[in-house]
PDB file of N, CA and C in Angstrom:
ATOM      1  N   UNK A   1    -145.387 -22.603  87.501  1.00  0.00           N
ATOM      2  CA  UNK A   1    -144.143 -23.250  87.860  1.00  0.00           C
ATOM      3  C   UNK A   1    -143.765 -24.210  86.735  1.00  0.00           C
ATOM      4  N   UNK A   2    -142.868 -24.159  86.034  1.00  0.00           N
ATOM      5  CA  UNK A   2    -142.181 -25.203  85.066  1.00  0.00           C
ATOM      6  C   UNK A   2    -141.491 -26.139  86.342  1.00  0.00           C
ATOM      7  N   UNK A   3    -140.954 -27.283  85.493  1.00  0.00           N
ATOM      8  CA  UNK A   3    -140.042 -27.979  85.972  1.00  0.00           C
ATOM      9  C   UNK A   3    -139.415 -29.296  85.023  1.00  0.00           C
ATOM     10  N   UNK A   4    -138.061 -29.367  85.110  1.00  0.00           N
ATOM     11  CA  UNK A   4    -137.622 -29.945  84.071  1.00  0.00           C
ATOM     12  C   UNK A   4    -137.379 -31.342  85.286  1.00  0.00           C
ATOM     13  N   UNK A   5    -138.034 -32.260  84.500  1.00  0.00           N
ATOM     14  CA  UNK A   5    -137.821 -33.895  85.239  1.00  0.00           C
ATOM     15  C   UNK A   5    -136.655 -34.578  84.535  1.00  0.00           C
ATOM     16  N   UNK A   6    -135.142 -34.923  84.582  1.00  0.00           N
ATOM     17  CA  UNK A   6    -134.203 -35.834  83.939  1.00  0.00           C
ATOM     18  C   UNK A   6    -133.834 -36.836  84.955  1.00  0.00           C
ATOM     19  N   UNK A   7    -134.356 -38.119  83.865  1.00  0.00           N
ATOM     20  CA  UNK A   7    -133.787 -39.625  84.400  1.00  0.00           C
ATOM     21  C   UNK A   7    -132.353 -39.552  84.532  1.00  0.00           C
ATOM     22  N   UNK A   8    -131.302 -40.115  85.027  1.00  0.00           N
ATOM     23  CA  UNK A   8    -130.187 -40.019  84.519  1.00  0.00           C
ATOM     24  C   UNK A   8    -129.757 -41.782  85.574  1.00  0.00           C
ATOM     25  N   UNK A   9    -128.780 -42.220  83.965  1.00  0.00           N
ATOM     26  CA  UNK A   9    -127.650 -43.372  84.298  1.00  0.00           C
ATOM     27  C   UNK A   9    -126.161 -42.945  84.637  1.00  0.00           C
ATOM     28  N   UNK A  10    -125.867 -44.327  85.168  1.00  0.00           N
ATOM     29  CA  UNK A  10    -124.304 -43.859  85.505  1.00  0.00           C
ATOM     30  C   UNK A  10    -123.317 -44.043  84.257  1.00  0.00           C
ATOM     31  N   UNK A  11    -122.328 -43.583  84.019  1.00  0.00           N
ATOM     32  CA  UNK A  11    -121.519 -43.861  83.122  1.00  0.00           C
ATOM     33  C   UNK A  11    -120.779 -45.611  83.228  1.00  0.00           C
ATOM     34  N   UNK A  12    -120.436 -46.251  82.101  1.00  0.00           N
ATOM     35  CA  UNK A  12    -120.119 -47.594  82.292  1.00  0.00           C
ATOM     36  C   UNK A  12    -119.020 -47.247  83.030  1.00  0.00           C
ATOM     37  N   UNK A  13    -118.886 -48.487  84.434  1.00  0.00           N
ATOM     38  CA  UNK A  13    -117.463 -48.538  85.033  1.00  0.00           C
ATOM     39  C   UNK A  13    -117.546 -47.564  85.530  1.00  0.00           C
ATOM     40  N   UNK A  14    -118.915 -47.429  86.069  1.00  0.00           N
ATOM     41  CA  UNK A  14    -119.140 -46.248  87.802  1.00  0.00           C
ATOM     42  C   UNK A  14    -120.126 -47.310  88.577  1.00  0.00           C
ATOM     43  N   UNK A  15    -119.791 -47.323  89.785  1.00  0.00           N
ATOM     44  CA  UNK A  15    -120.694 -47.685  90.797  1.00  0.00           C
ATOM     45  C   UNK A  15    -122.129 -46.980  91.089  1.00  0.00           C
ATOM     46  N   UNK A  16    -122.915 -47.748  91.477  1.00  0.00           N
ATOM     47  CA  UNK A  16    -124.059 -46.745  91.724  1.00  0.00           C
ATOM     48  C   UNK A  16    -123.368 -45.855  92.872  1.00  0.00           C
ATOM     49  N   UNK A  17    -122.800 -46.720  93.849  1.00  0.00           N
ATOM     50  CA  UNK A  17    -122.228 -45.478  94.997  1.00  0.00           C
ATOM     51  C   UNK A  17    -121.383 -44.800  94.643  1.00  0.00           C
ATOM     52  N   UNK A  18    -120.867 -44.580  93.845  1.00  0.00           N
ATOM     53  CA  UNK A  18    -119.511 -43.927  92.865  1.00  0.00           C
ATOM     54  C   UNK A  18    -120.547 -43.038  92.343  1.00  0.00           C
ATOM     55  N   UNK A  19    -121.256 -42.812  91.745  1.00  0.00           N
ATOM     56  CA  UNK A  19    -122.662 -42.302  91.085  1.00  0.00           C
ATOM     57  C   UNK A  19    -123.165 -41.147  91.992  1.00  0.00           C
ATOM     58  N   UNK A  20    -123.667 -41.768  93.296  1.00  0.00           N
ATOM     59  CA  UNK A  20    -124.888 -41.088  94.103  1.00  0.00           C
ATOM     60  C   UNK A  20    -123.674 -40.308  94.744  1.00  0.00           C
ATOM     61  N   UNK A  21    -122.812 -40.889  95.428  1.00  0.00           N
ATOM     62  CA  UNK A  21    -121.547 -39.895  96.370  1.00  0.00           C
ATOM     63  C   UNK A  21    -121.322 -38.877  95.036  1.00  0.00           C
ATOM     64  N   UNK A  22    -120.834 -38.959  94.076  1.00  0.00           N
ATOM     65  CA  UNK A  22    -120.459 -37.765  93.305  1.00  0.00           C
ATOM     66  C   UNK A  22    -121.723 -36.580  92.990  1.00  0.00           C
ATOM     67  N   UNK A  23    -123.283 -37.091  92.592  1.00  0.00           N
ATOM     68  CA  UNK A  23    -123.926 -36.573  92.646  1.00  0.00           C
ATOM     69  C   UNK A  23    -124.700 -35.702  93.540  1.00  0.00           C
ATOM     70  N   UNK A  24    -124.627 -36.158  94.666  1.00  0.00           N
ATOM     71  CA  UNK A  24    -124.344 -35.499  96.290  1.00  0.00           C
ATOM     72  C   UNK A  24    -123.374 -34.505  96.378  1.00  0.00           C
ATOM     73  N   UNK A  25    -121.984 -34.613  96.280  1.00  0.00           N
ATOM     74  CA  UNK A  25    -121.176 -33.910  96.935  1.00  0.00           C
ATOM     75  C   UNK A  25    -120.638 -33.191  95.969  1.00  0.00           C
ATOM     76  N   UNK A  26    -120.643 -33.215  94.696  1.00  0.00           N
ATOM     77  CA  UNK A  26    -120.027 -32.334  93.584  1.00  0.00           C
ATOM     78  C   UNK A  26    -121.495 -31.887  92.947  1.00  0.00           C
ATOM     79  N   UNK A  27    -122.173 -32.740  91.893  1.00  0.00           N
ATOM     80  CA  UNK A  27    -122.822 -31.851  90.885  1.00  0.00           C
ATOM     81  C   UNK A  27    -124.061 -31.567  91.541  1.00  0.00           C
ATOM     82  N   UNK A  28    -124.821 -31.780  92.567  1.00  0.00           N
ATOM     83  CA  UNK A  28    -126.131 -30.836  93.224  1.00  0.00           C
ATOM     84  C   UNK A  28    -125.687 -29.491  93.466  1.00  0.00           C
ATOM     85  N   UNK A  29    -124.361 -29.686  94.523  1.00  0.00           N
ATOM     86  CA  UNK A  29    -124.021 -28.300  95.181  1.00  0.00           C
ATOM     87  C   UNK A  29    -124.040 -27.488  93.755  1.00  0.00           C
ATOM     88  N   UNK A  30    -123.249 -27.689  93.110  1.00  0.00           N
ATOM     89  CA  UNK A  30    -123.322 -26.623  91.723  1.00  0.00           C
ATOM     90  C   UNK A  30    -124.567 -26.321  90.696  1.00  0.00           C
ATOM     91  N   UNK A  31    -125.130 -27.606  90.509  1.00  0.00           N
ATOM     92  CA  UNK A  31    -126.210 -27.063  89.997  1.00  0.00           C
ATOM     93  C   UNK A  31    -127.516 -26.435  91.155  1.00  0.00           C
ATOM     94  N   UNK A  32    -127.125 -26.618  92.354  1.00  0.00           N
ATOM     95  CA  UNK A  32    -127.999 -25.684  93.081  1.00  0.00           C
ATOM     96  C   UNK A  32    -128.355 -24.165  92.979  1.00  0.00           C
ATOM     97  N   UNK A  33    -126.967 -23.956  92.627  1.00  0.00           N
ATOM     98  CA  UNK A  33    -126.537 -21.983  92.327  1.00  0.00           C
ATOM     99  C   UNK A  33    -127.012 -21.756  91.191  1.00  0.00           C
ATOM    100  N   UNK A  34    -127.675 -22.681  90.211  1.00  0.00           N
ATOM    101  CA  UNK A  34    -128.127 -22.070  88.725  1.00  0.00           C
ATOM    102  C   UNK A  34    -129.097 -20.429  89.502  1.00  0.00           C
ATOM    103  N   UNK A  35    -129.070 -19.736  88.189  1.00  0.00           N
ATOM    104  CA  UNK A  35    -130.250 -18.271  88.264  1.00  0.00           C
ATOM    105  C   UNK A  35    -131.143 -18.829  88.245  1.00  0.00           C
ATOM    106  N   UNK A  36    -132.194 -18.444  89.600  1.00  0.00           N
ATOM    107  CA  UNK A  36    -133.425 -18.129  88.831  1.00  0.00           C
ATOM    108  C   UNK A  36    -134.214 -19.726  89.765  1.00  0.00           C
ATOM    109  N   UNK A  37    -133.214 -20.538  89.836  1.00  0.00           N
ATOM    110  CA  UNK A  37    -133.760 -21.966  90.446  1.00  0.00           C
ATOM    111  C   UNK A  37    -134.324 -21.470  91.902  1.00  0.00           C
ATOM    112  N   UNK A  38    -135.782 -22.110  92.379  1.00  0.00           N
ATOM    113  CA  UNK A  38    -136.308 -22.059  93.219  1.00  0.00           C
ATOM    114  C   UNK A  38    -136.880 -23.242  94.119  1.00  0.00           C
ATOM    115  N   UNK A  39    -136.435 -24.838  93.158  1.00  0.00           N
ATOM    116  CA  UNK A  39    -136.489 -25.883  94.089  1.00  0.00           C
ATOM    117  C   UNK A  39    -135.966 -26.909  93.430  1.00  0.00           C
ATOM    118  N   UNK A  40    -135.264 -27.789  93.781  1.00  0.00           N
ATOM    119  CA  UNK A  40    -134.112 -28.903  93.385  1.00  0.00           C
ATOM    120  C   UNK A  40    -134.172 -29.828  94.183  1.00  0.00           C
ATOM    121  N   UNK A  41    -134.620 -31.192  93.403  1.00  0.00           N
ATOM    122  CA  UNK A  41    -134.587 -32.827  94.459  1.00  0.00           C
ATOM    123  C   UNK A  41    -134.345 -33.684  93.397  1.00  0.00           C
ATOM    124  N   UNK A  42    -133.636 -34.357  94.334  1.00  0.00           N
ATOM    125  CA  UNK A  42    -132.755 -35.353  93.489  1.00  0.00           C
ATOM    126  C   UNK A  42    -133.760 -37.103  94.121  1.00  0.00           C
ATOM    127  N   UNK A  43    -133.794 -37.546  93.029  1.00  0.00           N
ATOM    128  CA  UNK A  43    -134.214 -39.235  94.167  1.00  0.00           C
ATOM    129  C   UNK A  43    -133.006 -40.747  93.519  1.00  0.00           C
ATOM    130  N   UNK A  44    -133.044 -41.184  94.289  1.00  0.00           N
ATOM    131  CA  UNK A  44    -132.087 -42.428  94.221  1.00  0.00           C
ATOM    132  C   UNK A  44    -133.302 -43.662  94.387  1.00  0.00           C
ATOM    133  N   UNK A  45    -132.589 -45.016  93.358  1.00  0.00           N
ATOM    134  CA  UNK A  45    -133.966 -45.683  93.409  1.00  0.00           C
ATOM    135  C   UNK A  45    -133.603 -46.446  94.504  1.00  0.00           C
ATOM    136  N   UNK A  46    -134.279 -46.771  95.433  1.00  0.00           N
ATOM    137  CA  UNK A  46    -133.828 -47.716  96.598  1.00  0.00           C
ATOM    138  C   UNK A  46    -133.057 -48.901  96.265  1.00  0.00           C
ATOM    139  N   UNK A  47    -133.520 -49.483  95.322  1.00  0.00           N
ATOM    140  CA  UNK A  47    -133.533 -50.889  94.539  1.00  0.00           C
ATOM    141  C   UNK A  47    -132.627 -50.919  93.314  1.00  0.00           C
ATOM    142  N   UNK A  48    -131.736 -50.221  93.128  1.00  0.00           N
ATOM    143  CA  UNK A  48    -131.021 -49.623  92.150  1.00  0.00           C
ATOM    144  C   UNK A  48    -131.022 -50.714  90.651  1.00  0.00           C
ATOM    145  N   UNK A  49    -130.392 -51.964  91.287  1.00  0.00           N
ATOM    146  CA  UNK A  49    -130.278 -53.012  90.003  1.00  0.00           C
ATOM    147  C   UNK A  49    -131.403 -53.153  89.585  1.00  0.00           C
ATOM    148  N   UNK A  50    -132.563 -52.878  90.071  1.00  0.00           N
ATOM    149  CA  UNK A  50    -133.871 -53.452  89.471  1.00  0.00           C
ATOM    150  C   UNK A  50    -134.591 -51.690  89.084  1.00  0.00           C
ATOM    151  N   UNK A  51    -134.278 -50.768  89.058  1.00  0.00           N
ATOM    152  CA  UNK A  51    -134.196 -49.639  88.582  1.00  0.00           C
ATOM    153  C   UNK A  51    -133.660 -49.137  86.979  1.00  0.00           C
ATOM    154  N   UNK A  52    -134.462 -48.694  86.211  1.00  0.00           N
ATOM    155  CA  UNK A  52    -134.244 -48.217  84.804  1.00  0.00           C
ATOM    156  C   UNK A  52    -132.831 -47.108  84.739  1.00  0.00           C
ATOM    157  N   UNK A  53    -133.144 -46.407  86.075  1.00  0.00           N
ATOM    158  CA  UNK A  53    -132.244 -45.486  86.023  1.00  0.00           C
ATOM    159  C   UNK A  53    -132.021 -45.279  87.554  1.00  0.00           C
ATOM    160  N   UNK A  54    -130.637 -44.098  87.430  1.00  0.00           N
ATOM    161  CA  UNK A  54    -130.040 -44.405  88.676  1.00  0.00           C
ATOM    162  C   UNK A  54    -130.365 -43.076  89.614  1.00  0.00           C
ATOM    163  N   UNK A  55    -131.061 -41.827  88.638  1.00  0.00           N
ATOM    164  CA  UNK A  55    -131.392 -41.078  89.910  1.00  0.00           C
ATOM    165  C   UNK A  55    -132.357 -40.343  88.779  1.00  0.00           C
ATOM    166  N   UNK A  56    -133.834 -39.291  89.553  1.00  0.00           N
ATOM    167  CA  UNK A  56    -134.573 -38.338  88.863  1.00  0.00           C
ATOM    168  C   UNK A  56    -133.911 -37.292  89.588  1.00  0.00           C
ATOM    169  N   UNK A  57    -133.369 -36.246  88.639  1.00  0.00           N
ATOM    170  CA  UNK A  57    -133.600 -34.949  89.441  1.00  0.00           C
ATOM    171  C   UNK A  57    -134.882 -34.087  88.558  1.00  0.00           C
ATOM    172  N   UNK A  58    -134.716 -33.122  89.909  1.00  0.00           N
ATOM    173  CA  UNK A  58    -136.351 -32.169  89.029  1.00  0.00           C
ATOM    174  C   UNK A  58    -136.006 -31.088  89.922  1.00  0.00           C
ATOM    175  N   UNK A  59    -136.053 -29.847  88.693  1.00  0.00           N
ATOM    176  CA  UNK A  59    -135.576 -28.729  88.834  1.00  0.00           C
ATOM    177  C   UNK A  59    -136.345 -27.970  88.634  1.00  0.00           C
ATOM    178  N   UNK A  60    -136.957 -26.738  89.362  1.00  0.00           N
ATOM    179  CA  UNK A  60    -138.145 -25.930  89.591  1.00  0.00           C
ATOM    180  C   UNK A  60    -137.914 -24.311  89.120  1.00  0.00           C
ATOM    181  N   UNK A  61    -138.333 -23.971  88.406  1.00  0.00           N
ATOM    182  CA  UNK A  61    -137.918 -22.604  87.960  1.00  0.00           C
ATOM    183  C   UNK A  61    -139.175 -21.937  87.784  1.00  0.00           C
ATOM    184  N   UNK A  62    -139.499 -20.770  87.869  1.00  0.00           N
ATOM    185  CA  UNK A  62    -140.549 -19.888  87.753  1.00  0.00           C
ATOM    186  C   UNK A  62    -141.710 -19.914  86.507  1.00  0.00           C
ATOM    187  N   UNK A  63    -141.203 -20.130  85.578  1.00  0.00           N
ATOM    188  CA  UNK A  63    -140.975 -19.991  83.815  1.00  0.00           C
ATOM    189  C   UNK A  63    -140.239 -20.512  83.536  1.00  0.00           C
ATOM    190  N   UNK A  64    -140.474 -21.358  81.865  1.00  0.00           N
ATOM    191  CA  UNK A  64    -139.999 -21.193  80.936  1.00  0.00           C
ATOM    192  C   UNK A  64    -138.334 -20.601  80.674  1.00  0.00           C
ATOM    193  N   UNK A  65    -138.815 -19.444  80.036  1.00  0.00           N
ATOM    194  CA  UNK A  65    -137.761 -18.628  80.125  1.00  0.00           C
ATOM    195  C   UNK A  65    -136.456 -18.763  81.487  1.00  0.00           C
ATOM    196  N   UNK A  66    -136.692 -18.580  82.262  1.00  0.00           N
ATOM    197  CA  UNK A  66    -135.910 -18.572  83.457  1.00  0.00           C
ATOM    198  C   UNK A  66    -135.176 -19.878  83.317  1.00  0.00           C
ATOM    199  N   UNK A  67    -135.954 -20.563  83.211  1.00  0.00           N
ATOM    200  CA  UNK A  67    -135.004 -22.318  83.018  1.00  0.00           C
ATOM    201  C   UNK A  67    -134.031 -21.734  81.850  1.00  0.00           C
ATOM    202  N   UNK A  68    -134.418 -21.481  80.803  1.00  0.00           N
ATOM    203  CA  UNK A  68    -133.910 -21.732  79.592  1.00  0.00           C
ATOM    204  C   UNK A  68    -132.353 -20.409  80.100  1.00  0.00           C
ATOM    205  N   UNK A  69    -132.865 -19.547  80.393  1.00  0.00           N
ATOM    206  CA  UNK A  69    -131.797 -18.512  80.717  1.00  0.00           C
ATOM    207  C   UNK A  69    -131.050 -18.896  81.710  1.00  0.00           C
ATOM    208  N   UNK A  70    -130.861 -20.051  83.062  1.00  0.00           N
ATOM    209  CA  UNK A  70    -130.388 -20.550  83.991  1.00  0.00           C
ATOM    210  C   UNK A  70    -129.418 -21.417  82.826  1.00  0.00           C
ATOM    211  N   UNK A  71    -129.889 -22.321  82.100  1.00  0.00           N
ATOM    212  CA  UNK A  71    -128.908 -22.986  81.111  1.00  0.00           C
ATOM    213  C   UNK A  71    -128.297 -22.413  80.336  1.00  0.00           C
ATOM    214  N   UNK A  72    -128.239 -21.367  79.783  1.00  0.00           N
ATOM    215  CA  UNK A  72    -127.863 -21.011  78.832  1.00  0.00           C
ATOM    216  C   UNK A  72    -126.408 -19.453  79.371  1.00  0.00           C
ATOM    217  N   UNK A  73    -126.989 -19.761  80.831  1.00  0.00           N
ATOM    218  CA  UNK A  73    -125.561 -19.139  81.946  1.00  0.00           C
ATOM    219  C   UNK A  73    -124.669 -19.628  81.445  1.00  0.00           C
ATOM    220  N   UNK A  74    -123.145 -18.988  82.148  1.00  0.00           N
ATOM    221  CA  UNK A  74    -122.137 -19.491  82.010  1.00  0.00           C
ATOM    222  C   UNK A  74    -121.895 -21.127  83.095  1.00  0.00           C
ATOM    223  N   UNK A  75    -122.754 -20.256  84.185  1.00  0.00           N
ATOM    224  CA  UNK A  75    -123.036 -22.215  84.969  1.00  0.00           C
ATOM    225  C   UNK A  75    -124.250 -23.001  84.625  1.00  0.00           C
ATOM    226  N   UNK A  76    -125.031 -22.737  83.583  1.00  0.00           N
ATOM    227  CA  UNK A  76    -125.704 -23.416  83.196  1.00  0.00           C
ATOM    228  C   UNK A  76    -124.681 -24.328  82.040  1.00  0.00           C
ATOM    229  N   UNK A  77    -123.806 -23.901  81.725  1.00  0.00           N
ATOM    230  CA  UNK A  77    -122.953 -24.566  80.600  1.00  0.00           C
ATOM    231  C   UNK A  77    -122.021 -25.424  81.351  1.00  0.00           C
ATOM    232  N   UNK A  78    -121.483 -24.672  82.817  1.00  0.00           N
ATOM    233  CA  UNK A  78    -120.734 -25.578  83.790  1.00  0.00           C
ATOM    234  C   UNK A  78    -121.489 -26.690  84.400  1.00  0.00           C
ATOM    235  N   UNK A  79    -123.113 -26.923  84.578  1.00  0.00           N
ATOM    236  CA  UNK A  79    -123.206 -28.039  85.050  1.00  0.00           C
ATOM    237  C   UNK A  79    -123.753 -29.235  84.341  1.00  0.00           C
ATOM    238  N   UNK A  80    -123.968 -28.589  83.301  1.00  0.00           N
ATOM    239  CA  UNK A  80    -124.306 -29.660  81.629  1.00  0.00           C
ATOM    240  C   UNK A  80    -122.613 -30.351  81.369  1.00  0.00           C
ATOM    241  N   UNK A  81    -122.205 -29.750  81.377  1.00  0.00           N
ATOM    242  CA  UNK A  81    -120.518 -30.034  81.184  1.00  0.00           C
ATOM    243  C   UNK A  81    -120.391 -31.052  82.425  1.00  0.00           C
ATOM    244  N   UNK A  82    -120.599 -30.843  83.649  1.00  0.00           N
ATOM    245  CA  UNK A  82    -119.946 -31.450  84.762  1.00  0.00           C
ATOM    246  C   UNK A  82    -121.521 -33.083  84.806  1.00  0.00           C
ATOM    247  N   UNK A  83    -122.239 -32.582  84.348  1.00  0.00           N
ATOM    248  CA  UNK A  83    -123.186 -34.013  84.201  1.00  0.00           C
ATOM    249  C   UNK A  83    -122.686 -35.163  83.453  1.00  0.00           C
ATOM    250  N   UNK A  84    -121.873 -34.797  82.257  1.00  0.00           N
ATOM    251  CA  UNK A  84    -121.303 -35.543  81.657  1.00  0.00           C
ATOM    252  C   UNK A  84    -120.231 -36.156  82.080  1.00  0.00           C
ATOM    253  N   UNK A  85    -119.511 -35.708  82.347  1.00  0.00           N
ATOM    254  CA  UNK A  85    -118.074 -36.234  83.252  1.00  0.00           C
ATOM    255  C   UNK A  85    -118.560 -37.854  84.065  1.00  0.00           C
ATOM    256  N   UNK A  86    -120.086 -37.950  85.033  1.00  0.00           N
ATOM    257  CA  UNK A  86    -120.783 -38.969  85.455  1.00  0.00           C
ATOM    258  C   UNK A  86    -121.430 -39.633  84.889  1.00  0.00           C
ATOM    259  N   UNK A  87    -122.262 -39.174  84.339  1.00  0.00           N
ATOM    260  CA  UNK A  87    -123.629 -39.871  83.766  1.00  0.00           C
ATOM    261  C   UNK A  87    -123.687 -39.860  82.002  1.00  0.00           C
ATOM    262  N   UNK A  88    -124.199 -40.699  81.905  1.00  0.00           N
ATOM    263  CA  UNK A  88    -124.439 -41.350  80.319  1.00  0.00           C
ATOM    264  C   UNK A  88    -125.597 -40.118  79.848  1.00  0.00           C
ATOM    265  N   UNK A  89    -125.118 -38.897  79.147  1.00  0.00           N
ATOM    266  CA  UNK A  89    -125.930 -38.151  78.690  1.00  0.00           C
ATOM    267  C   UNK A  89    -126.875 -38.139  77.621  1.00  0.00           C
ATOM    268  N   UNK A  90    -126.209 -39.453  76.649  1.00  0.00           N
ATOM    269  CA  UNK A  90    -127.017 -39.660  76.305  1.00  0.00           C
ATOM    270  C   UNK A  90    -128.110 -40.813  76.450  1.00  0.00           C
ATOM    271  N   UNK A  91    -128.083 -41.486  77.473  1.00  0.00           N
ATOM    272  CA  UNK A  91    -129.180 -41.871  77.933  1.00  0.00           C
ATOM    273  C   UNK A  91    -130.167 -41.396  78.694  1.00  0.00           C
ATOM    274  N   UNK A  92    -129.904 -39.944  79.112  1.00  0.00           N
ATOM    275  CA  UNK A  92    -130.682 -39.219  79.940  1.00  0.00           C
ATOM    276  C   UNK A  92    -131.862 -38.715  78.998  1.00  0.00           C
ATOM    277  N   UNK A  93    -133.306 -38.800  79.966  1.00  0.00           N
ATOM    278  CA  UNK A  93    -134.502 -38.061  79.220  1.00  0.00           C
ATOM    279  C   UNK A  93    -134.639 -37.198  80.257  1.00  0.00           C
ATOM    280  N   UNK A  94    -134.827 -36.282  79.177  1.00  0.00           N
ATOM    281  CA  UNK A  94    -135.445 -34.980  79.904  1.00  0.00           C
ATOM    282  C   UNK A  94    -137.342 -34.470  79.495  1.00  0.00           C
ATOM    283  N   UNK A  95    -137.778 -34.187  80.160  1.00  0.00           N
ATOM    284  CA  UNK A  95    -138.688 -33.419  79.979  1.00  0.00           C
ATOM    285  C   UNK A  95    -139.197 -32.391  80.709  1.00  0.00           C
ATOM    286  N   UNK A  96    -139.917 -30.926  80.237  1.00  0.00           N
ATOM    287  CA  UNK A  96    -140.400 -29.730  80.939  1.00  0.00           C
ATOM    288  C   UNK A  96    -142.007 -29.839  81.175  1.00  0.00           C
ATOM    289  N   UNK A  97    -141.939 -29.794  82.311  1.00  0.00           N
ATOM    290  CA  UNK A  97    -143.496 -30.110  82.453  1.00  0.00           C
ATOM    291  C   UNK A  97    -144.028 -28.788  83.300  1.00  0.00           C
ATOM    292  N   UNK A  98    -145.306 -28.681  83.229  1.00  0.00           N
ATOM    293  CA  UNK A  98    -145.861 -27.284  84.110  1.00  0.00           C
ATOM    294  C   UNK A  98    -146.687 -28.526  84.794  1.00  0.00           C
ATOM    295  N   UNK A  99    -146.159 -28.082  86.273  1.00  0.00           N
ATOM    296  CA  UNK A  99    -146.782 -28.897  87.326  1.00  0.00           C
ATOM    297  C   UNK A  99    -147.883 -28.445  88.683  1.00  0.00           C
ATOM    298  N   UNK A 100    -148.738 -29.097  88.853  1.00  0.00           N
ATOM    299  CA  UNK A 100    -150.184 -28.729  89.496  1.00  0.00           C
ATOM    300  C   UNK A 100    -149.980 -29.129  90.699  1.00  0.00           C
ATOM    301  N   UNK A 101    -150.115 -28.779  91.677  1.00  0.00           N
ATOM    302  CA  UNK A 101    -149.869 -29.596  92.558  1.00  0.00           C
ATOM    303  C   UNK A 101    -151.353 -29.825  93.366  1.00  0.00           C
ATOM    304  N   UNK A 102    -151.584 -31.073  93.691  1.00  0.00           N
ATOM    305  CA  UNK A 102    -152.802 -31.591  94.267  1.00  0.00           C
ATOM    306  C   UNK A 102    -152.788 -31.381  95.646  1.00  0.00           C
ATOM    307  N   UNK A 103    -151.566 -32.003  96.471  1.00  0.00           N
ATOM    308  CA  UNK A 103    -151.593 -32.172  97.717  1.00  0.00           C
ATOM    309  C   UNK A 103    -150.258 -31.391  97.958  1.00  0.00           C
ATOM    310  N   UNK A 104    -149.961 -30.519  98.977  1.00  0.00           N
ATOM    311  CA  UNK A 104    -148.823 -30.096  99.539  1.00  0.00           C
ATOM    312  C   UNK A 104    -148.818 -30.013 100.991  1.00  0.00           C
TER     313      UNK A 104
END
């Protein structure tokens, strides 16, 4: 199982609730439909002002490959595009991690 972990901030002159409502109701639903995706969670920090960042999502894909081919869709280009519109992209870190799971 890969999975890509991105921090993400709000854009200056967005609310965190301006933030989380848009990320909820516009860009999950769409990036839900990527190919190939098999599990998607988003977290909000409870504590937001005292928070580095304003939400993790982590996106679960089979492989490698499969991620990379989910982005490189025509809605993989629509929800890279529509992340930006909210969030400070370039303050976002990303990383792909292959994840173990201990306890489920």
């Amino acid at each position: 199982m890969t999975k890509l972990a991105i921090t993400l901030r709000r854009r200056e002159g967005t609310s965190f609730e301006e933030f989380r409502e848009y990320y909820r109701e516009e860009h999950a639903p769409l990036a839900a439909d990527l190919p190939g995706l098999e599990r998607y969670a988003v977290s909000f920090p409870s504590d937001p002002e005292s928070a580095s960042y304003d939400a993790l999502a982590e996106l679960y894909f089979p492989d490698g490959e499969t991620m990379a081919a989910a982005f490189d869709s025509d809605l993989g280009r629509e929800v890279t595009t529509d992340a930006e519109t909210f969030a400070d992209m370039d303050a976002a870190e990303r990383v792909v991690l292959e994840e173990d799971v201990v306890v489920d």
